[in-house]
C-alpha atoms as a PDB file:
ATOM      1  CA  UNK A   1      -6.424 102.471 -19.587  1.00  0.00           C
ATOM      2  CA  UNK A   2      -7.616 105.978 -18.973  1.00  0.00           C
ATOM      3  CA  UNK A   3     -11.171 106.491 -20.416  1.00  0.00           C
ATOM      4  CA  UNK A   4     -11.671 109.763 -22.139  1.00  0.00           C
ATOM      5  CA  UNK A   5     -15.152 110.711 -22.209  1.00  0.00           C
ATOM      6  CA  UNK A   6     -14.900 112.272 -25.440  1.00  0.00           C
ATOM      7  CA  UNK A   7     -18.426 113.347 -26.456  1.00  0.00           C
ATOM      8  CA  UNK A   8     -19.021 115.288 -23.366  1.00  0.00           C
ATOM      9  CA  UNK A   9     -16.071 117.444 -24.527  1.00  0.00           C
ATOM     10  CA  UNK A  10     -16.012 121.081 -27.023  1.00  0.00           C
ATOM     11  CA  UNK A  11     -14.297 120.405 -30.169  1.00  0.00           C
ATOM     12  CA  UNK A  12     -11.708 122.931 -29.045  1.00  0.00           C
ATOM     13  CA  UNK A  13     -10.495 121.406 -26.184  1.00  0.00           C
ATOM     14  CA  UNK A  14     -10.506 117.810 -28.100  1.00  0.00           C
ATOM     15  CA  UNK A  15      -8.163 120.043 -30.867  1.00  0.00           C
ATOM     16  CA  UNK A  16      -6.303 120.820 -27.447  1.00  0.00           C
ATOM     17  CA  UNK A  17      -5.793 117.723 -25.712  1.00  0.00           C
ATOM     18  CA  UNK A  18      -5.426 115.261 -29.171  1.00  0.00           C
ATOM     19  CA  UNK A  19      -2.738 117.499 -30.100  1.00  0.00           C
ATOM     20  CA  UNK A  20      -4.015 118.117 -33.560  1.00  0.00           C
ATOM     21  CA  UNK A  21      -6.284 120.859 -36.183  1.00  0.00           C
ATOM     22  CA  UNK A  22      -9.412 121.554 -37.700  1.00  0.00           C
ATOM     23  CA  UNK A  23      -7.318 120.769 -40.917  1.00  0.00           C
ATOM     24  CA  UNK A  24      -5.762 117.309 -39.469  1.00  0.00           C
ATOM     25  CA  UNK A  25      -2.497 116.315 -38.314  1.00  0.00           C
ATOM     26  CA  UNK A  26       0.655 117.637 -39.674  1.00  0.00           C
ATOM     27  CA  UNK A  27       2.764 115.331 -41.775  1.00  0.00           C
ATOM     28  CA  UNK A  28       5.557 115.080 -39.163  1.00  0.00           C
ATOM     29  CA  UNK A  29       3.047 114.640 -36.104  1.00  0.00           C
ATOM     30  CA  UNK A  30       1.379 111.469 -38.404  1.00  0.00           C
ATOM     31  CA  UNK A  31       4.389 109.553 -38.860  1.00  0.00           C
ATOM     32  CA  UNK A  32       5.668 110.080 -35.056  1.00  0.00           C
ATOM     33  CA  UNK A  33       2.360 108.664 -33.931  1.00  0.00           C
ATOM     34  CA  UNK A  34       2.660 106.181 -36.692  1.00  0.00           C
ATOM     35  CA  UNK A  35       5.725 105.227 -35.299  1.00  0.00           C
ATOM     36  CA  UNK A  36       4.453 105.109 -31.686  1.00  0.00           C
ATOM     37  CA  UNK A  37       1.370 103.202 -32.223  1.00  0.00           C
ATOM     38  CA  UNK A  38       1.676 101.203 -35.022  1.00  0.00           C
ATOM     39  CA  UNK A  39      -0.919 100.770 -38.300  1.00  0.00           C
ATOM     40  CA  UNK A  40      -4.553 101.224 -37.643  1.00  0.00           C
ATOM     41  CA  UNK A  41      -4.547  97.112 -38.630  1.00  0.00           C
ATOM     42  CA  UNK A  42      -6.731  94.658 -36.729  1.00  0.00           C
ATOM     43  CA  UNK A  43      -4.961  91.741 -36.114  1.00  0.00           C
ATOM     44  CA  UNK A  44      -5.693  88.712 -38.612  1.00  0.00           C
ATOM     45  CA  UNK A  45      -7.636  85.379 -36.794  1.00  0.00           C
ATOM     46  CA  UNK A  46      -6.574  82.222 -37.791  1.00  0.00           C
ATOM     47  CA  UNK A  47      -8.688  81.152 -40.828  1.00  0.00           C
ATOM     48  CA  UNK A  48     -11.197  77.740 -39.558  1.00  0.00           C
ATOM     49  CA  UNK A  49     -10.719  74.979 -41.948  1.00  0.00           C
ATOM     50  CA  UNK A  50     -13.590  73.468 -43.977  1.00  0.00           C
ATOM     51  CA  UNK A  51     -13.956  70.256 -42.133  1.00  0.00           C
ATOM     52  CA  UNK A  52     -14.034  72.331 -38.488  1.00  0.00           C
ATOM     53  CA  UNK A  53     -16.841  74.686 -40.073  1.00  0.00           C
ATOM     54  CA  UNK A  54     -18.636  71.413 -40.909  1.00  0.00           C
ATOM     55  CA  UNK A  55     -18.407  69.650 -37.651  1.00  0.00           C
ATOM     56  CA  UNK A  56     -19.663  73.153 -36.313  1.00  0.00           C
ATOM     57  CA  UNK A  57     -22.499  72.404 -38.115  1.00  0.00           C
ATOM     58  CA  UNK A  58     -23.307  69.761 -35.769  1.00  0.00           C
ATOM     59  CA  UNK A  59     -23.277  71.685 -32.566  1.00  0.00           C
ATOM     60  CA  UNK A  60     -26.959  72.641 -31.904  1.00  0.00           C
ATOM     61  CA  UNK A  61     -29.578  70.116 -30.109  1.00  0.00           C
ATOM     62  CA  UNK A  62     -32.033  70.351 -32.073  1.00  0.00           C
ATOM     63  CA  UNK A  63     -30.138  68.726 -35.103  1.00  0.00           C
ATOM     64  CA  UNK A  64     -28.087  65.820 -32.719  1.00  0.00           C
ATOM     65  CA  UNK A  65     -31.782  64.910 -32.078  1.00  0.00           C
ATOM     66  CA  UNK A  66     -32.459  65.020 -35.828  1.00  0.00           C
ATOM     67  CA  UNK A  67     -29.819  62.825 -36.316  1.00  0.00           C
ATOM     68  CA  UNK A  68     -30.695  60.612 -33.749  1.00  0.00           C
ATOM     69  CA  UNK A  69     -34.295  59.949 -34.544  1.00  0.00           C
ATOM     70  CA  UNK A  70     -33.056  59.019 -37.898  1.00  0.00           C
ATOM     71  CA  UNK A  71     -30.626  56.759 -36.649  1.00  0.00           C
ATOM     72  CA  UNK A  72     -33.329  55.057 -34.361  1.00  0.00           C
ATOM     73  CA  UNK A  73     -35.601  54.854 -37.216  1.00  0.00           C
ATOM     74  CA  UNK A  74     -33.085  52.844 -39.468  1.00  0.00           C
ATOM     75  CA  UNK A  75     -32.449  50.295 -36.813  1.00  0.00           C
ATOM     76  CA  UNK A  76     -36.156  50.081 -35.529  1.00  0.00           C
ATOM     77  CA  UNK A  77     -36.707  49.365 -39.722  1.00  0.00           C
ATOM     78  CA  UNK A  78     -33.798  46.594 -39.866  1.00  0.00           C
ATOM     79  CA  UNK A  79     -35.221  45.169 -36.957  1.00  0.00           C
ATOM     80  CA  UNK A  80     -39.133  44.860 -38.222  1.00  0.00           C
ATOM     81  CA  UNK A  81     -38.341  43.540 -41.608  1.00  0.00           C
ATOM     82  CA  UNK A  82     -36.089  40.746 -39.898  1.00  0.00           C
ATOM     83  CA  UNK A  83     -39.040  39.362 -37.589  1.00  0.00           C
ATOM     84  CA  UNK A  84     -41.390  39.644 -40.300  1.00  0.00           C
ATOM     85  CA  UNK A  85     -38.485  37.095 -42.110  1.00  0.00           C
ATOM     86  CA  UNK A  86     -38.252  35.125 -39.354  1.00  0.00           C
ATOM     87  CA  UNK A  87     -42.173  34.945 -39.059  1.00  0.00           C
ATOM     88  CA  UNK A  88     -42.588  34.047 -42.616  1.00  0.00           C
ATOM     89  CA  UNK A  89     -39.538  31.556 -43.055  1.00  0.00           C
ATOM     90  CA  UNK A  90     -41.542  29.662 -40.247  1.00  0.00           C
ATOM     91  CA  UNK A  91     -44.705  28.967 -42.213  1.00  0.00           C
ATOM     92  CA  UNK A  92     -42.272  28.003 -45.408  1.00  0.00           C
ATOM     93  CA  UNK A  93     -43.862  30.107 -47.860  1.00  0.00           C
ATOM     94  CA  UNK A  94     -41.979  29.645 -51.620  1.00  0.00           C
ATOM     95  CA  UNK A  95     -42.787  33.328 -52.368  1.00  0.00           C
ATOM     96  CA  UNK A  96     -41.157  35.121 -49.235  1.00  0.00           C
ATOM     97  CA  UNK A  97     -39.612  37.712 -50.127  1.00  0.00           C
ATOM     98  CA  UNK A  98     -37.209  37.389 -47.574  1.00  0.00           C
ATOM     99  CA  UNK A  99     -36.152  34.222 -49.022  1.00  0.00           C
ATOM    100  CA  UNK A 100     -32.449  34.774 -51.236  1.00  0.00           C
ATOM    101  CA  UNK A 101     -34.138  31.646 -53.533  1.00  0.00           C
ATOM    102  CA  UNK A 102     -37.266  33.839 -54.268  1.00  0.00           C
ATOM    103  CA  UNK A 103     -34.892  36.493 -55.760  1.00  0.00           C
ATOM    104  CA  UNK A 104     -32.797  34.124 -57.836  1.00  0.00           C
ATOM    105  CA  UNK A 105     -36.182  32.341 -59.021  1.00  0.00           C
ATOM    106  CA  UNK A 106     -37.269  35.819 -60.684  1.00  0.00           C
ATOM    107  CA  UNK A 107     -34.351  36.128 -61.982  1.00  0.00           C
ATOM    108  CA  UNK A 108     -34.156  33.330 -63.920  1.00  0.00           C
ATOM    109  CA  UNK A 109     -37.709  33.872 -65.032  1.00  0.00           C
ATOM    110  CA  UNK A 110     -36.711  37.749 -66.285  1.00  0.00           C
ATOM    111  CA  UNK A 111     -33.661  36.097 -68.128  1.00  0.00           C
ATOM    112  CA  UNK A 112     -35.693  32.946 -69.373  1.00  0.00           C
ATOM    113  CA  UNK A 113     -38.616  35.696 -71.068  1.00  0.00           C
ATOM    114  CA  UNK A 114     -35.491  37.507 -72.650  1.00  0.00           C
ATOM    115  CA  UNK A 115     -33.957  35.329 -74.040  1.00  0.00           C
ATOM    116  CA  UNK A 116     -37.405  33.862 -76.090  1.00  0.00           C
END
């Protein structure tokens, strides 16, 4: 592709070497180069769906960590409240919360005050 250094040129040499006016292009000189080059259109990109725009979401570091910590969190949580269970169970304590029977006990207590 040539390259035209246009703005180091005079206007009338641009007139000149464009092939056109001060007043525009003529109506038959429009629709030959119409013809030869086409619509001044750019060309139309392929729309993203909504779930690739969300995954893109995703693609920086400093939210993967984000997610991460919060992951590790969870399962660091899951795994505390089970040895505290397992500690407790051990000593047989009635009112361990970790205990299914503790639940069902209040329960029945909540239902038993109701229905009085």
């Amino acid at each position: 592709m040539q390259e035209n250094n246009y703005y180091n040129k005079k206007v009338e040499e641009l007139y000149k070497e464009l092939n056109t006016s001060i007043n525009g292009l003529t109506e038959e000189e429009a629709s030959k180069r119409l013809e030869k080059y086409g619509e001044n259109k750019l060309a139309e990109r392929k729309k993203k769906s909504n779930f690739i725009i969300f995954l893109n979401q995703f693609n920086d570091l400093m939210i993967i960590l984000l997610i991460f910590a919060s992951v590790f969190s969870a399962v660091i949580s899951y795994i505390q409240k089970r040895i505290i269970c397992r500690f407790n169970n051990n000593f047989n304590n009635r009112y361990n919360k970790c205990n299914p029977k503790f639940y069902r006990r209040e329960e029945s207590r909540q239902g038993n005050r109701r229905t009085k």
